[in-house]
C-alpha atoms as a PDB file:
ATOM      1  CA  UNK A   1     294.892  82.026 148.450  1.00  0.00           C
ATOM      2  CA  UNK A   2     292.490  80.722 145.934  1.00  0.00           C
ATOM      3  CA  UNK A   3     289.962  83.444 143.805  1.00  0.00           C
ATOM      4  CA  UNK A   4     288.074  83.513 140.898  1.00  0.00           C
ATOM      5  CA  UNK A   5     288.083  81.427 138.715  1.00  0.00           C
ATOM      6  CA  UNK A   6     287.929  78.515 140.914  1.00  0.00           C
ATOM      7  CA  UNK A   7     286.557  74.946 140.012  1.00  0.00           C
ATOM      8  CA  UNK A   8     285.867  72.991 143.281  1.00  0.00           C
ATOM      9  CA  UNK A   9     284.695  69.633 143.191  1.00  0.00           C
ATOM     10  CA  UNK A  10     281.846  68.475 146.035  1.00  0.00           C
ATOM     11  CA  UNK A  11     283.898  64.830 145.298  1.00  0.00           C
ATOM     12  CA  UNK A  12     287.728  64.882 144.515  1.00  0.00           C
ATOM     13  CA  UNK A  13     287.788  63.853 141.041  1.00  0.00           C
ATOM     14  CA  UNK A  14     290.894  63.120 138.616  1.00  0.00           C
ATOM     15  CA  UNK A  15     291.282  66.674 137.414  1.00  0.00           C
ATOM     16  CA  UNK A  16     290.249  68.682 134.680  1.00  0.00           C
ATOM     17  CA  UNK A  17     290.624  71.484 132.425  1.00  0.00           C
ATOM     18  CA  UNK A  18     289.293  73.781 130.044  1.00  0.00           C
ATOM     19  CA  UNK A  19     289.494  75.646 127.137  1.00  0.00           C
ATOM     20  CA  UNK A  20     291.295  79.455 127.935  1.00  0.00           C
ATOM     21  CA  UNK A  21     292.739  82.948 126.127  1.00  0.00           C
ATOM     22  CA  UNK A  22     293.619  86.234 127.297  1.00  0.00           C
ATOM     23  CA  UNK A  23     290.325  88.560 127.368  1.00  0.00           C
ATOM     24  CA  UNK A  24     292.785  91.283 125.334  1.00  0.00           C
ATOM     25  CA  UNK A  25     293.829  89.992 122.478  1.00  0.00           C
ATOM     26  CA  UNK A  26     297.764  89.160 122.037  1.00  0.00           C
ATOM     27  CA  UNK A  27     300.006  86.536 123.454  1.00  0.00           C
ATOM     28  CA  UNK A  28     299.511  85.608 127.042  1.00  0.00           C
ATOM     29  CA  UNK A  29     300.457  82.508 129.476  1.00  0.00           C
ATOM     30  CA  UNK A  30     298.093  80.782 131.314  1.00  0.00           C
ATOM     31  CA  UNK A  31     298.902  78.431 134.473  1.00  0.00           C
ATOM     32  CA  UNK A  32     296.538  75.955 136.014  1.00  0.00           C
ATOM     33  CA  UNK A  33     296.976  75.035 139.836  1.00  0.00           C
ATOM     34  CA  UNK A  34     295.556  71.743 140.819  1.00  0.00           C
ATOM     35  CA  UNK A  35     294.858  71.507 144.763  1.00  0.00           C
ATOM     36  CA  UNK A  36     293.656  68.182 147.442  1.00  0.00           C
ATOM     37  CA  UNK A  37     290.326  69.093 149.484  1.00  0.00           C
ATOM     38  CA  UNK A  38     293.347  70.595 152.285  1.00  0.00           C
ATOM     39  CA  UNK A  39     294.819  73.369 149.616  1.00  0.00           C
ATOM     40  CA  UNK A  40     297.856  71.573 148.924  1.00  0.00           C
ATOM     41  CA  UNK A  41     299.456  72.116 145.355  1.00  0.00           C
ATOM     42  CA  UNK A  42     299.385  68.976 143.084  1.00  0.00           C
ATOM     43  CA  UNK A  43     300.519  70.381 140.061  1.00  0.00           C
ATOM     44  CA  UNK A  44     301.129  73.575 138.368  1.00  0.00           C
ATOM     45  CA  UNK A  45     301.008  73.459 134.584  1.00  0.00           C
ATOM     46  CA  UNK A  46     301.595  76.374 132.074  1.00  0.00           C
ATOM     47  CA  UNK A  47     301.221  77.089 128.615  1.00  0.00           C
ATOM     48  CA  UNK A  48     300.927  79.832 126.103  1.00  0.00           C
ATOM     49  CA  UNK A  49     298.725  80.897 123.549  1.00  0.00           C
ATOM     50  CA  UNK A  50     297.537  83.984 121.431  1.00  0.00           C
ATOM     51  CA  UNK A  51     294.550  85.749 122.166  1.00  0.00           C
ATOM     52  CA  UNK A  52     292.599  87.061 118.929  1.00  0.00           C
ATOM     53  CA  UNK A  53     289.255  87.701 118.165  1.00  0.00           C
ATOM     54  CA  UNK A  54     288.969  85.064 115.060  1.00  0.00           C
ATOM     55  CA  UNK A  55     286.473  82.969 116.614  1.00  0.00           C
ATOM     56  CA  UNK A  56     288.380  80.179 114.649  1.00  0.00           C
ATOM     57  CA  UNK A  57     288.610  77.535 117.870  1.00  0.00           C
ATOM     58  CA  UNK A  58     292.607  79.017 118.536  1.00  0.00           C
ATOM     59  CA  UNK A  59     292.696  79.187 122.921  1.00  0.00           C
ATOM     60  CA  UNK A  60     294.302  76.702 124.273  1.00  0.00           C
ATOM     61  CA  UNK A  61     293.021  73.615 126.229  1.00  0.00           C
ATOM     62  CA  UNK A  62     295.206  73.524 129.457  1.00  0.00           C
ATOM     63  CA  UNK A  63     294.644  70.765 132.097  1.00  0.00           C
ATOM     64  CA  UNK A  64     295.762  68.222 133.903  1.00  0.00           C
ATOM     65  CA  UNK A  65     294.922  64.633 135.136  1.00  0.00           C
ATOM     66  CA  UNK A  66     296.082  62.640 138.429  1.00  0.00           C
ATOM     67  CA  UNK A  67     296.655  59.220 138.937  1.00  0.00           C
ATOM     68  CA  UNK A  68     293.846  59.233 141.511  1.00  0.00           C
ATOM     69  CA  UNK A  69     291.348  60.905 142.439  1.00  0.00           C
ATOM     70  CA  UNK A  70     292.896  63.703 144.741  1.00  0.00           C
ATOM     71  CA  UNK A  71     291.796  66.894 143.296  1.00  0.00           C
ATOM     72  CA  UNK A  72     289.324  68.965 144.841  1.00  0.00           C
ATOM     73  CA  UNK A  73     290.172  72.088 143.157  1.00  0.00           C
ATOM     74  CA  UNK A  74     291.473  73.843 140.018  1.00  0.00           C
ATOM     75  CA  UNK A  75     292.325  77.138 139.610  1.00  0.00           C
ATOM     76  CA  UNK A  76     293.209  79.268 136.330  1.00  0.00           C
ATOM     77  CA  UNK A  77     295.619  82.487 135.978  1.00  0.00           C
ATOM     78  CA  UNK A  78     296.160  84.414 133.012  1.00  0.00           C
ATOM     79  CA  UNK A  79     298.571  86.953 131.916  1.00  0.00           C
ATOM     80  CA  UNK A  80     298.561  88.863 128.980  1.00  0.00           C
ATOM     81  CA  UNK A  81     301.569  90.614 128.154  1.00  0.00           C
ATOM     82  CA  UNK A  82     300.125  94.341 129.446  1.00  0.00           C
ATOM     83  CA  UNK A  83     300.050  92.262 132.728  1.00  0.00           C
ATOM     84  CA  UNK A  84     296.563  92.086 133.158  1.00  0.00           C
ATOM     85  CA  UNK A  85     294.782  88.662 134.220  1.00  0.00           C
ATOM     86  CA  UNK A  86     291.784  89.339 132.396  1.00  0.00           C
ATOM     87  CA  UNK A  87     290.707  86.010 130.992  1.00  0.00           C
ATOM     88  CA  UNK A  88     288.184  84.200 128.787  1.00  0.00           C
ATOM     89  CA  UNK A  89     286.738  80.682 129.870  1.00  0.00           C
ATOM     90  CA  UNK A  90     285.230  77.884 127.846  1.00  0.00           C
ATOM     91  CA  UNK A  91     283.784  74.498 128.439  1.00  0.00           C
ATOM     92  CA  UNK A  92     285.606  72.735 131.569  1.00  0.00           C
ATOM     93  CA  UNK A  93     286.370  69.098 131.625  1.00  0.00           C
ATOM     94  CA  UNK A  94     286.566  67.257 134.653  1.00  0.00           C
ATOM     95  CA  UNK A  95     288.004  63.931 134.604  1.00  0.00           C
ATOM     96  CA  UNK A  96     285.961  61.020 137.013  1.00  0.00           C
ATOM     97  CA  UNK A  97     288.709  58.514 135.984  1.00  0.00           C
ATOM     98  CA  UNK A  98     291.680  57.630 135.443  1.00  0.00           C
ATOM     99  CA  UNK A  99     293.842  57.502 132.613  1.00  0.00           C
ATOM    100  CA  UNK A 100     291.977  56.171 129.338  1.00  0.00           C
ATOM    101  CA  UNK A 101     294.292  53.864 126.697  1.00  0.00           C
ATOM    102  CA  UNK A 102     294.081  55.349 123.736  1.00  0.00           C
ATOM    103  CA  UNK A 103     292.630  53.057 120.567  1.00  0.00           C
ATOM    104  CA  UNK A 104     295.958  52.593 118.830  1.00  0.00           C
ATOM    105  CA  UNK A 105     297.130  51.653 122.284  1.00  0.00           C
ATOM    106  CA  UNK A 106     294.256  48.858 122.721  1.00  0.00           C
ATOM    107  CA  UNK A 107     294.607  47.811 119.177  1.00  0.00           C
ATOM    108  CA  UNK A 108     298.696  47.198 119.579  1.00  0.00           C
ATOM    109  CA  UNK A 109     297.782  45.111 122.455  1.00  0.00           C
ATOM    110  CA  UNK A 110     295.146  43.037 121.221  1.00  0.00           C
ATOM    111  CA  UNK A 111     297.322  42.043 118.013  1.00  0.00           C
ATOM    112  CA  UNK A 112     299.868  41.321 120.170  1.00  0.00           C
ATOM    113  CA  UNK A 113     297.747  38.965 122.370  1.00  0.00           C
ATOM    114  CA  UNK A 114     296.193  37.672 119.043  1.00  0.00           C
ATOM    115  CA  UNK A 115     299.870  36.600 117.549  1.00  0.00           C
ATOM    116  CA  UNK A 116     300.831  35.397 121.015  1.00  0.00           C
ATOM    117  CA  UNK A 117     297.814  33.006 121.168  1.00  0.00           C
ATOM    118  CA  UNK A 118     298.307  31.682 117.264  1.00  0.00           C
ATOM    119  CA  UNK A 119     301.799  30.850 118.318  1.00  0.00           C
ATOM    120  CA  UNK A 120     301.028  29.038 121.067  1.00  0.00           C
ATOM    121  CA  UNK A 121     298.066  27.049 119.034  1.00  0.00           C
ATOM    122  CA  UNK A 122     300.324  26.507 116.418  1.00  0.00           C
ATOM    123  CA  UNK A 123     303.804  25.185 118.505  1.00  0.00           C
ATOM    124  CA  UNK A 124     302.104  23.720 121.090  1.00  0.00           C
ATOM    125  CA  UNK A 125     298.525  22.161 120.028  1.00  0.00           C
ATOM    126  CA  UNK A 126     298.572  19.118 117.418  1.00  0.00           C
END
């Protein structure tokens, strides 16, 4: 079931993903497959794009991330609109952990920890 290209992982990891176009330039769809080490489907995301030959940073990142570490393998699929699955690569990410908080996230939280402990000091402590 699974061909080229195939990312498999020696350790399941959270996921991945990586940066993909069409090789023939024009719109196209691209669908990522994310297996466990026995071949069976986690997730199936797709997304579009537009091939071109710019070299202005324009294919699409498409990935995806588990909860825990139960994927072994991820496998990409492109189709261009002549129907060929003809595809160009980049740089794949794989994900060792989980889900990161992002810095807005973390700085939300610590002002609300920050106003929690002032009121506390301040209704509570002579």
């Amino acid at each position: 079931m699974l061909n080229s290209p195939t990312q498999g992982f020696n350790t399941a990891t959270f996921g991945g993903g990586a940066t993909i176009q069409a090789d023939f330039f024009g719109p196209f769809t691209a669908t990522l497959l994310a297996f466990d080490d026995s071949f069976n489907l986690l997730a199936m995301v797709t997304e579009t794009g537009n091939s071109n030959s710019n070299g202005d940073g324009s294919a699409i990142f498409i990935g995806f991330q588990s909860s825990t570490a139960d994927v072994s393998y991820l496998r990409w699929i492109v189709k261009d609109i002549n129907g060929n699955n003809d595809e160009a690569i980049g740089p794949t990410v794989i994900y060792t952990s989980g889900a990161t908080p992002e810095p807005s996230s973390l700085i939300l939280m610590g002002s609300g920890v920050l106003g929690l402990a002032g009121f506390i000091r301040r209704r509570f402590l002579p």
